[in-house]
PDB file of N, CA and C in Angstrom:
ATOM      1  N   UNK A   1     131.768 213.296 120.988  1.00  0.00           N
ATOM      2  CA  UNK A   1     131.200 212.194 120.236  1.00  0.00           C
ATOM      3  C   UNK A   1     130.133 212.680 119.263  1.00  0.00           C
ATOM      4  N   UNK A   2     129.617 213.813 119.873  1.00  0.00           N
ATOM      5  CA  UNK A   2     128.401 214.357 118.920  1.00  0.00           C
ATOM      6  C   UNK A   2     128.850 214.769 117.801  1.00  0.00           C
ATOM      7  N   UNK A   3     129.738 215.426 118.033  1.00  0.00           N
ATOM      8  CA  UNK A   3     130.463 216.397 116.557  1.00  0.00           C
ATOM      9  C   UNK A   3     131.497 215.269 115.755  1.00  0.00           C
ATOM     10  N   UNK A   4     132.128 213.836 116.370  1.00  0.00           N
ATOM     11  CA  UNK A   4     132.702 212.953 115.309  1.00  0.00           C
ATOM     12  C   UNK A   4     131.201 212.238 114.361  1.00  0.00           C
ATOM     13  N   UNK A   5     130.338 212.023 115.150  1.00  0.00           N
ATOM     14  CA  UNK A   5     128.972 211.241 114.628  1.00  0.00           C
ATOM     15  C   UNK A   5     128.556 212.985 113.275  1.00  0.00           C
ATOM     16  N   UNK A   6     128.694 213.884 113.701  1.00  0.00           N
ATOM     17  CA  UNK A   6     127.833 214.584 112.762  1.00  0.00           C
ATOM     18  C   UNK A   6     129.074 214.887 111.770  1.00  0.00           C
ATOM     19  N   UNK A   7     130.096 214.697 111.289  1.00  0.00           N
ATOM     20  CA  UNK A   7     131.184 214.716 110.515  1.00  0.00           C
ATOM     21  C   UNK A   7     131.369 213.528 109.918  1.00  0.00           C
ATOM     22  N   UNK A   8     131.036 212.229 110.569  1.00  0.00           N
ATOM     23  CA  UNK A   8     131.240 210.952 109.826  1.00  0.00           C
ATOM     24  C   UNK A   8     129.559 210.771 109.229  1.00  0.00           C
ATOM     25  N   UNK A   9     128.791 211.351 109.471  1.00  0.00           N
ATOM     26  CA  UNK A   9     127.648 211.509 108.643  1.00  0.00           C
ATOM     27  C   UNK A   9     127.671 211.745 107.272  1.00  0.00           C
ATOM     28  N   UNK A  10     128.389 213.384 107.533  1.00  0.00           N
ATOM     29  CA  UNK A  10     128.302 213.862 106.415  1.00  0.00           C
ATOM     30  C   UNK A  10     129.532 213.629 105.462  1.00  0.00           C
ATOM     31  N   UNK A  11     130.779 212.629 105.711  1.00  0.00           N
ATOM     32  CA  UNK A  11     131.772 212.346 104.940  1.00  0.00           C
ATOM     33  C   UNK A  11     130.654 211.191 104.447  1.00  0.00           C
ATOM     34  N   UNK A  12     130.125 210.519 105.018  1.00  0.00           N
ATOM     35  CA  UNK A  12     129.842 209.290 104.461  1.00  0.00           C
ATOM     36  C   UNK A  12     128.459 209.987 103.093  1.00  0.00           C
ATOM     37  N   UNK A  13     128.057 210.693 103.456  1.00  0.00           N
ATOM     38  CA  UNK A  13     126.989 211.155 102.996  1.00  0.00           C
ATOM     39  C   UNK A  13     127.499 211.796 101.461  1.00  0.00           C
ATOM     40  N   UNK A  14     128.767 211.992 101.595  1.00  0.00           N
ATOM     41  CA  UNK A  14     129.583 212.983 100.269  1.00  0.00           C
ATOM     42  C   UNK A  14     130.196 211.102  99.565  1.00  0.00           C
ATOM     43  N   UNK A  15     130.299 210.427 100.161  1.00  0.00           N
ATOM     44  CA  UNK A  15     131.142 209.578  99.435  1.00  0.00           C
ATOM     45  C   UNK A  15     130.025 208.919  99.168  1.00  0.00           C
ATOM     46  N   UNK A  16     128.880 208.183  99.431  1.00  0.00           N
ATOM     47  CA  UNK A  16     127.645 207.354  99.438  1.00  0.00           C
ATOM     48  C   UNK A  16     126.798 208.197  97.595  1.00  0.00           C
ATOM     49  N   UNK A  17     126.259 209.326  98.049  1.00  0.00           N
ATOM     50  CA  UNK A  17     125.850 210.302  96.856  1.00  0.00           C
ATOM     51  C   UNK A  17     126.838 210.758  96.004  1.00  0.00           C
ATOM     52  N   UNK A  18     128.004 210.767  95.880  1.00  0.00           N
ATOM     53  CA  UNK A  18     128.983 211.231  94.994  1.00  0.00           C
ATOM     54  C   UNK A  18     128.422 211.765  93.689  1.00  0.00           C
ATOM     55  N   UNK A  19     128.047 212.759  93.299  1.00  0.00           N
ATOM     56  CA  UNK A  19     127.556 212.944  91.668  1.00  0.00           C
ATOM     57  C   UNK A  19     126.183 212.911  92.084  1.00  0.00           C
ATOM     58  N   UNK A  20     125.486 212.759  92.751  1.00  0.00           N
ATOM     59  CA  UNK A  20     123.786 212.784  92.816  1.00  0.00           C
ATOM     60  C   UNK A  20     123.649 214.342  93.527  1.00  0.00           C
ATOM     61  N   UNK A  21     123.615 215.562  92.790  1.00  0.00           N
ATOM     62  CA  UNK A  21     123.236 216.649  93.808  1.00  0.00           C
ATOM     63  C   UNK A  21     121.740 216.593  94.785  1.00  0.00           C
ATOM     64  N   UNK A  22     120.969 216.540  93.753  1.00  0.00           N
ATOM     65  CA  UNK A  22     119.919 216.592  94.702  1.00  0.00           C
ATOM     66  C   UNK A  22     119.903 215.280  95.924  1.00  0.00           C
ATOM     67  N   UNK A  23     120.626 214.265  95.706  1.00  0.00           N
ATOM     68  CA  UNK A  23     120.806 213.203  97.287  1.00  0.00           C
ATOM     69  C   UNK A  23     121.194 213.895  98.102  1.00  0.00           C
ATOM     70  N   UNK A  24     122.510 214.598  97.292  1.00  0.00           N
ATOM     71  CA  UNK A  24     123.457 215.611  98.221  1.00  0.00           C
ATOM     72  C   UNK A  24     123.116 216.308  99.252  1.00  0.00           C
ATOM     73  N   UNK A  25     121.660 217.157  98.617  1.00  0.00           N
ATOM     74  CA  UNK A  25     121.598 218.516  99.244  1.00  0.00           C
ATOM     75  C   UNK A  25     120.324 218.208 100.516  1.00  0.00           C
ATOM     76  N   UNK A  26     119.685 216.900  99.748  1.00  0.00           N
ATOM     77  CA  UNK A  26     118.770 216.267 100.783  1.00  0.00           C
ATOM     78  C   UNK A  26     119.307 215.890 101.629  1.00  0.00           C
ATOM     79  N   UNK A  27     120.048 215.163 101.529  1.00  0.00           N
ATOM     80  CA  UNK A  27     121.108 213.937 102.727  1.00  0.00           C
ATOM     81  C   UNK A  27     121.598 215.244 103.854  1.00  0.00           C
ATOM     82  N   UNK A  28     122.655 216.439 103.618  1.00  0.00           N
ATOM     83  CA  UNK A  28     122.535 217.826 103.914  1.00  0.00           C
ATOM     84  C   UNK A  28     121.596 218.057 105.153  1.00  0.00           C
ATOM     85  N   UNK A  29     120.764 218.444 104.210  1.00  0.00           N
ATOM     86  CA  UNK A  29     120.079 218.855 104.741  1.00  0.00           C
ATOM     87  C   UNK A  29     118.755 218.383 106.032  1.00  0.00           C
ATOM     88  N   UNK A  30     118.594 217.093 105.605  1.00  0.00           N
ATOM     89  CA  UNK A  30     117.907 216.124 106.737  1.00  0.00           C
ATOM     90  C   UNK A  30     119.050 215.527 107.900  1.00  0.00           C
ATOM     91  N   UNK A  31     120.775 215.922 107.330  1.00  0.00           N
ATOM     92  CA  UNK A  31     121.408 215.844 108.595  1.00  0.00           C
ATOM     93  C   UNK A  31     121.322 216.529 109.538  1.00  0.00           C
ATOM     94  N   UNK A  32     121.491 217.724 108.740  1.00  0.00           N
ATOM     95  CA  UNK A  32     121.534 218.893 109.929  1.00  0.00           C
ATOM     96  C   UNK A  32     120.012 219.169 110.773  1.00  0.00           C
ATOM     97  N   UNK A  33     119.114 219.139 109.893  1.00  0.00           N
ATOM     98  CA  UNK A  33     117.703 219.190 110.836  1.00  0.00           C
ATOM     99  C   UNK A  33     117.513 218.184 112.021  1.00  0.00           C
ATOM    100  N   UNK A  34     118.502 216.963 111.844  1.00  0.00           N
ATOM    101  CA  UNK A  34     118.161 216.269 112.978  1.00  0.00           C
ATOM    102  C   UNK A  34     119.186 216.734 113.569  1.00  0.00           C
ATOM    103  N   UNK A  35     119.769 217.195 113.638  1.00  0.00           N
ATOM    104  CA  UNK A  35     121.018 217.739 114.410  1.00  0.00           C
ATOM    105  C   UNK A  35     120.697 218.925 115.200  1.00  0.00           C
ATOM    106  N   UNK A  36     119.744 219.248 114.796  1.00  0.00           N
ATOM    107  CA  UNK A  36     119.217 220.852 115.283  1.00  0.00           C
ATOM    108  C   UNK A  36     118.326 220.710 116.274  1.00  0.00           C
ATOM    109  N   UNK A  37     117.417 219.548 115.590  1.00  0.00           N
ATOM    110  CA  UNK A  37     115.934 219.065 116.945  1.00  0.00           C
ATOM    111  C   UNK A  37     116.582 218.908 117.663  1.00  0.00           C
ATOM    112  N   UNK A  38     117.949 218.008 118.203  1.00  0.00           N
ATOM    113  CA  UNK A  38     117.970 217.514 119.018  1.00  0.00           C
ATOM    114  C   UNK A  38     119.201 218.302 119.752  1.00  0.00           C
ATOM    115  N   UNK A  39     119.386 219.823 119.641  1.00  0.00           N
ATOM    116  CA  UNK A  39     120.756 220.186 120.199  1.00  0.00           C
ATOM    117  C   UNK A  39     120.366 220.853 121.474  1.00  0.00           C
ATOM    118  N   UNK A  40     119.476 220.873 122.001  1.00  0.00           N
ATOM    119  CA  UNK A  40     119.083 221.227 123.009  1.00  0.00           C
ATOM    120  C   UNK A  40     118.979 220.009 124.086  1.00  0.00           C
ATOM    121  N   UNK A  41     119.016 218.805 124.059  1.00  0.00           N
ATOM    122  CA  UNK A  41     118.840 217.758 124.927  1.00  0.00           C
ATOM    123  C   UNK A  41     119.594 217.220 125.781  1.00  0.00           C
ATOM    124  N   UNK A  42     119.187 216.893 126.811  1.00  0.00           N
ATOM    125  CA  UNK A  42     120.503 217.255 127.891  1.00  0.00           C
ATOM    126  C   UNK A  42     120.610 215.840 128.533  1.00  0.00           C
ATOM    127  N   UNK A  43     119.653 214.783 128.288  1.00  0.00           N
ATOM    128  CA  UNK A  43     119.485 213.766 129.075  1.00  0.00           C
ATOM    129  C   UNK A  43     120.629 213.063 128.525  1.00  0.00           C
ATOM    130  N   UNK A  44     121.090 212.236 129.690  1.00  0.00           N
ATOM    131  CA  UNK A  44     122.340 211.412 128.815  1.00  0.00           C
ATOM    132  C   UNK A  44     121.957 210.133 128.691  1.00  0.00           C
ATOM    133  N   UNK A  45     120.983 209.128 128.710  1.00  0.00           N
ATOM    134  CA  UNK A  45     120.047 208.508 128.268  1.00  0.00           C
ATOM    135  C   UNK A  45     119.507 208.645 126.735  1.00  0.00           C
ATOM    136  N   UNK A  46     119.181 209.724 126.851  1.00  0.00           N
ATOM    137  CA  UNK A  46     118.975 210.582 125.281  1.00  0.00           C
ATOM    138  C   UNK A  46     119.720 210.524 124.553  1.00  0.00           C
ATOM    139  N   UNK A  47     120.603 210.931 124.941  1.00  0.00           N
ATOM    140  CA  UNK A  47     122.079 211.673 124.161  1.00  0.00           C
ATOM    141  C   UNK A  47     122.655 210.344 123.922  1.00  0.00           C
ATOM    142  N   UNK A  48     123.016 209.137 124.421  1.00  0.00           N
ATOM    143  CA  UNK A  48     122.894 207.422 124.350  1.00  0.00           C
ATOM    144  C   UNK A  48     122.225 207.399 122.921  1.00  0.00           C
ATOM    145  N   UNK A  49     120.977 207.538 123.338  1.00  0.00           N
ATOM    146  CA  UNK A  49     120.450 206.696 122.446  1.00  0.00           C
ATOM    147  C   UNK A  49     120.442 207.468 120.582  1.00  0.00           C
ATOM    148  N   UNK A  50     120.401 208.559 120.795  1.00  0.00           N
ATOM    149  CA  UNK A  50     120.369 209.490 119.436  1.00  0.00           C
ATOM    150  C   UNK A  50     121.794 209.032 118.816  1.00  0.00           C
ATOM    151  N   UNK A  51     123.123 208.753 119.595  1.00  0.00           N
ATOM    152  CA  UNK A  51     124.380 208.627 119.021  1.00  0.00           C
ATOM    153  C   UNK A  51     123.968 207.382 118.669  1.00  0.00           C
ATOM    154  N   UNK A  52     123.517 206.346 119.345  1.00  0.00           N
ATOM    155  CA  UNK A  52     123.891 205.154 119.170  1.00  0.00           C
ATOM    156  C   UNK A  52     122.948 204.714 117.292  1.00  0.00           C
ATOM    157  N   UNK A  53     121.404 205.790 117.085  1.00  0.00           N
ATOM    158  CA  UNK A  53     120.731 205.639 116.046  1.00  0.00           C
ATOM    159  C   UNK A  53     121.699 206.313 115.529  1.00  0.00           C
ATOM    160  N   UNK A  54     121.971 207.545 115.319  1.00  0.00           N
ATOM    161  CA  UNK A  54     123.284 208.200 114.325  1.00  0.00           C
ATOM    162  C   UNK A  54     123.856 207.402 113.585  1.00  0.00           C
ATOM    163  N   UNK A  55     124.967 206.626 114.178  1.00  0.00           N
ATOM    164  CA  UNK A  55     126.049 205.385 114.080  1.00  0.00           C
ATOM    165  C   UNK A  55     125.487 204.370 113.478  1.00  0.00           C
ATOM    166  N   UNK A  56     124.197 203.668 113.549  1.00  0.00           N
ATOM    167  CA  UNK A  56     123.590 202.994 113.039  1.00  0.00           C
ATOM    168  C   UNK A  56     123.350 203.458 111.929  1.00  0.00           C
ATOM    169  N   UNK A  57     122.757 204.719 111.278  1.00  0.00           N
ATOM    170  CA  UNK A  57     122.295 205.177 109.980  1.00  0.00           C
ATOM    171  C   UNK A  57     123.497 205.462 108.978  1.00  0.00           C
ATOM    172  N   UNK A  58     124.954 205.615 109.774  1.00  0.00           N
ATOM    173  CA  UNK A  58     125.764 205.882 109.118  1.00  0.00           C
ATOM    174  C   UNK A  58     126.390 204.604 108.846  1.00  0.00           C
ATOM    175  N   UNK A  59     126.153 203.391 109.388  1.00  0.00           N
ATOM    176  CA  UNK A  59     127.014 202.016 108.755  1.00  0.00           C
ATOM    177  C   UNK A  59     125.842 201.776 107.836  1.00  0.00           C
ATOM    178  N   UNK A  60     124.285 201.708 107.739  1.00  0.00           N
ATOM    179  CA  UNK A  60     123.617 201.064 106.993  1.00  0.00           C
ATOM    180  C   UNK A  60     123.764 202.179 105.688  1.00  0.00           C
ATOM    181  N   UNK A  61     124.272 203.423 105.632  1.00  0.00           N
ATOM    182  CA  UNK A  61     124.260 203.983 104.451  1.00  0.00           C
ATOM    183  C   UNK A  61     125.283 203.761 103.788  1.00  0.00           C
ATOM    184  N   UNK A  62     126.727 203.782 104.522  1.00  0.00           N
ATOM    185  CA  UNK A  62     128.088 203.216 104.209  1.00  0.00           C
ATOM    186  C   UNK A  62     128.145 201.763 103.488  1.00  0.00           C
ATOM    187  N   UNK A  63     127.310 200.859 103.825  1.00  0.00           N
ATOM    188  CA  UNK A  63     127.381 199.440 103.873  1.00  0.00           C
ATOM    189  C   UNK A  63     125.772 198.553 102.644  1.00  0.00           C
ATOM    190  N   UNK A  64     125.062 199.525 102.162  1.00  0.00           N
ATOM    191  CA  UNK A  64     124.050 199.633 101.797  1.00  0.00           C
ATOM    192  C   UNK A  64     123.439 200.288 100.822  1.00  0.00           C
ATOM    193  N   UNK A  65     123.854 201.276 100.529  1.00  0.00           N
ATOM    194  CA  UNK A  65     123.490 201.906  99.881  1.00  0.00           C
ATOM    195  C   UNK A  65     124.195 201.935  98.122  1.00  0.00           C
ATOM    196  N   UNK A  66     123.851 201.846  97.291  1.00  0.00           N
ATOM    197  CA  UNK A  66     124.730 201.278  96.045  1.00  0.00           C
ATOM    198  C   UNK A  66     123.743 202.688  94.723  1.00  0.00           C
ATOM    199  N   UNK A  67     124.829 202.951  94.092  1.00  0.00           N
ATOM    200  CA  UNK A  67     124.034 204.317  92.739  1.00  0.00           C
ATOM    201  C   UNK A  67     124.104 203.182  91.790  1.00  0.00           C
ATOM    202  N   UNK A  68     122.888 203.914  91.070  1.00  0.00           N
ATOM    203  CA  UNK A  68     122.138 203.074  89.677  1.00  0.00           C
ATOM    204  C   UNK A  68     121.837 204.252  88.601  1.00  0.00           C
ATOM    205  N   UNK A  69     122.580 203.748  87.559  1.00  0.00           N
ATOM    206  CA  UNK A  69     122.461 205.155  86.448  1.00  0.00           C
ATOM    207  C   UNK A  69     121.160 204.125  85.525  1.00  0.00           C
ATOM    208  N   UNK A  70     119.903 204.861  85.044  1.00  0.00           N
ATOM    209  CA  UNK A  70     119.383 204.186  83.785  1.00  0.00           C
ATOM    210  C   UNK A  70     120.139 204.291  82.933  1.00  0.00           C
ATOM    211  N   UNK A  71     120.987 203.488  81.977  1.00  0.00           N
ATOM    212  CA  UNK A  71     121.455 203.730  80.777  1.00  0.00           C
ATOM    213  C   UNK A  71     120.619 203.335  79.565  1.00  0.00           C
ATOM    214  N   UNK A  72     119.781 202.445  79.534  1.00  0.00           N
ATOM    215  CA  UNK A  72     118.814 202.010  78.255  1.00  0.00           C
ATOM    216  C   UNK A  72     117.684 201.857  79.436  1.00  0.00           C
ATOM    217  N   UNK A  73     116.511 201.619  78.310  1.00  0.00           N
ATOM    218  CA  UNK A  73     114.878 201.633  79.393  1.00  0.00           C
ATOM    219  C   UNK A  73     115.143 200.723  80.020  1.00  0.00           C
ATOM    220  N   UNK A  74     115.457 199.290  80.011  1.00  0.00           N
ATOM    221  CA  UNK A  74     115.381 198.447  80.800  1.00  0.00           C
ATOM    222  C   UNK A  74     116.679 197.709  81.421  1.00  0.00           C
ATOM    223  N   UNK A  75     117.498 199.253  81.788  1.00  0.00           N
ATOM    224  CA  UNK A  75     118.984 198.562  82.236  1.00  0.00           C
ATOM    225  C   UNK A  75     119.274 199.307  83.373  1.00  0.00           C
ATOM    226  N   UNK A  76     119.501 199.240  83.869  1.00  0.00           N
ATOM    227  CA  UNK A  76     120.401 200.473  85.086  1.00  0.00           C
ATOM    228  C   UNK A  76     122.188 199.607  85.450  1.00  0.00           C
ATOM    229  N   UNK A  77     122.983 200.541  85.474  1.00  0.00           N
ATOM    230  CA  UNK A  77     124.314 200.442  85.658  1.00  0.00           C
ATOM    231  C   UNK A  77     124.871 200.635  87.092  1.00  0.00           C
ATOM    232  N   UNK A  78     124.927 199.597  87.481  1.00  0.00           N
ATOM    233  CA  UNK A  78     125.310 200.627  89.056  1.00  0.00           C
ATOM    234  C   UNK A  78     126.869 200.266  89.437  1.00  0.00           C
ATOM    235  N   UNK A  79     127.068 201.332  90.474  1.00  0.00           N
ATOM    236  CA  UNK A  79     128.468 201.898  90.486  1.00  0.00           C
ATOM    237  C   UNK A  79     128.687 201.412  92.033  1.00  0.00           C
ATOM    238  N   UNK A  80     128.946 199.753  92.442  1.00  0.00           N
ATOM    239  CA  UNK A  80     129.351 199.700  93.736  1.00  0.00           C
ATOM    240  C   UNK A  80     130.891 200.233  94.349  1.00  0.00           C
ATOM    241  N   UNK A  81     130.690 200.332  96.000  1.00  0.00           N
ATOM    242  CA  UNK A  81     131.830 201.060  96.423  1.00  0.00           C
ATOM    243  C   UNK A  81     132.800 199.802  97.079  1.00  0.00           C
ATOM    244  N   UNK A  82     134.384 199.378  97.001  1.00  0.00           N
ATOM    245  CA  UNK A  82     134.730 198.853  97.536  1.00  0.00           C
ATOM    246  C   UNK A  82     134.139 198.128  99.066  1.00  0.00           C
ATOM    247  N   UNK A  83     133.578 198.790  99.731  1.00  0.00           N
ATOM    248  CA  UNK A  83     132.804 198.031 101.151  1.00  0.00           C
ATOM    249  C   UNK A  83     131.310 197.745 100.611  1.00  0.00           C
ATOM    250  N   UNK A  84     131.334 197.476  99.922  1.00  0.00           N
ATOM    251  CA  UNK A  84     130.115 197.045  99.318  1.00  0.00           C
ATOM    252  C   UNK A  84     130.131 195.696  99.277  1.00  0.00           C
ATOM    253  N   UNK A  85     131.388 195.843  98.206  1.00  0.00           N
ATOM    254  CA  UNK A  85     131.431 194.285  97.322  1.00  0.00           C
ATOM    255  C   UNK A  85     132.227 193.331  98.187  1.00  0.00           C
ATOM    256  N   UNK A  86     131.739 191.980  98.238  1.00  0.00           N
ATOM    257  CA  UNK A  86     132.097 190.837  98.947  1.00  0.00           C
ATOM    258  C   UNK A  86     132.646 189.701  98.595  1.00  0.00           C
ATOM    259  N   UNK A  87     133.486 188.854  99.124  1.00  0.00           N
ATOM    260  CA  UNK A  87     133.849 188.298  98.304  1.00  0.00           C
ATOM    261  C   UNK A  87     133.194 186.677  97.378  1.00  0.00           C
ATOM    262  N   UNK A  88     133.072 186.277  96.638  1.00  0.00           N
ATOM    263  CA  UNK A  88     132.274 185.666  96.035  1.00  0.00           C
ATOM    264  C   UNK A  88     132.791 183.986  96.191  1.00  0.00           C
ATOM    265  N   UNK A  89     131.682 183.434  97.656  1.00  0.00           N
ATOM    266  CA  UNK A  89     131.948 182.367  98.035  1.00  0.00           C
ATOM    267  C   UNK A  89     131.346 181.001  97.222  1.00  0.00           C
ATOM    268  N   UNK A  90     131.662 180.417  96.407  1.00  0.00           N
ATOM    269  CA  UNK A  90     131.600 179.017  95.370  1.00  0.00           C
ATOM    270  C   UNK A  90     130.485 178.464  96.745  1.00  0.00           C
ATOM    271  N   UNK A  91     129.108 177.816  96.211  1.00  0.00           N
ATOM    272  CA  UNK A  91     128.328 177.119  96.435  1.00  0.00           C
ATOM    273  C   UNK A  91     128.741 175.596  96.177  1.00  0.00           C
ATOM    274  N   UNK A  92     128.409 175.201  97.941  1.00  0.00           N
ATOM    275  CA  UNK A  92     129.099 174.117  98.086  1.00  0.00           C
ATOM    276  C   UNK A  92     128.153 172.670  97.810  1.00  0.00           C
ATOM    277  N   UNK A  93     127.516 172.209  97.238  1.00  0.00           N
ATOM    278  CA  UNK A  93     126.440 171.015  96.590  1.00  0.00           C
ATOM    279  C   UNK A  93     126.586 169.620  97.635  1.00  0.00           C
ATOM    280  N   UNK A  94     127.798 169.533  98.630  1.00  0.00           N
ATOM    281  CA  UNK A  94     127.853 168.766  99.344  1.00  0.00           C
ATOM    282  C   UNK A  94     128.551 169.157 100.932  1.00  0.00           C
ATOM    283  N   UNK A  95     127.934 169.595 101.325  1.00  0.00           N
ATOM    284  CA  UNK A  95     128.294 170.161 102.679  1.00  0.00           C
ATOM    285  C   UNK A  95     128.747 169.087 103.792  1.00  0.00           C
ATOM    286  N   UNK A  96     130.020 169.523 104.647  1.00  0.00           N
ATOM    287  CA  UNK A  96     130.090 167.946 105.679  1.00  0.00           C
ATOM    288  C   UNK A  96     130.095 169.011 107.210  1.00  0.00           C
ATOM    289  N   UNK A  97     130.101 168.463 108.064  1.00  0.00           N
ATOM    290  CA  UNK A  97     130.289 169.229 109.186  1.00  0.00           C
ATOM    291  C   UNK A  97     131.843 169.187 109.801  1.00  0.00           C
ATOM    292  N   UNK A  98     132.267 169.705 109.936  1.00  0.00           N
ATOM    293  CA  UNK A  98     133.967 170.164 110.659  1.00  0.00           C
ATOM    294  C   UNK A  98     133.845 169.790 112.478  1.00  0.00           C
ATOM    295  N   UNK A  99     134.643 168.688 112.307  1.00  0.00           N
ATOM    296  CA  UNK A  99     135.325 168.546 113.936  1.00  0.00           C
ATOM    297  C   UNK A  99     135.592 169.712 114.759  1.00  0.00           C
ATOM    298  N   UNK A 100     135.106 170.065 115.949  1.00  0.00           N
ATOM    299  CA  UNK A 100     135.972 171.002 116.236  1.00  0.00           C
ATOM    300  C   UNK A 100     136.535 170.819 117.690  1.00  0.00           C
TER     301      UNK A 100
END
């Protein structure tokens, strides 16, 4: 489980930064350092709870995270990823409640 969590990190981490090197090499590199503190830990309590934050950091970066190019001073362009974008629900001005 340790080694699918530190591989779906870093796929997500290559598809999330795509074109940003320096995100790249940060994202990289603050993976593996936490990967390192903690490769010595044996508690499985521990080992619980580090996967379970892992997994968490990897849906909120997957699910969250969106690139913004400046193109003019007061514009930025951004480049969302299919699981990003949602679908765009019409505001309803008269709401009723449903039988159920």
């Amino acid at each position: 489980k340790v080694l699918q969590l530190f591989k779906a990190l870093h796929r997500t981490r290559k598809e999330v930064f795509k074109g940003v090197d320096d995100a790249l090499e940060a994202a990289r590199q603050n993976i593996n350092a936490e990967f390192r503190n903690n490769l010595t830990e044996s508690s499985p309590e521990k080992i619980t709870e580090l996967l379970k934050f892992g997994t968490d950091v990897e849906i909120i970066l997957r699910k969250t995270v969106i690139q913004g190019v400046h193109t003019d001073h007061n514009r930025i362009s951004i480049k969302p990823r299919k699981e990003i974008l949602l679908d765009n629900v019409p505001f309803n001005h008269n709401p009723t409640i449903k039988d159920t």
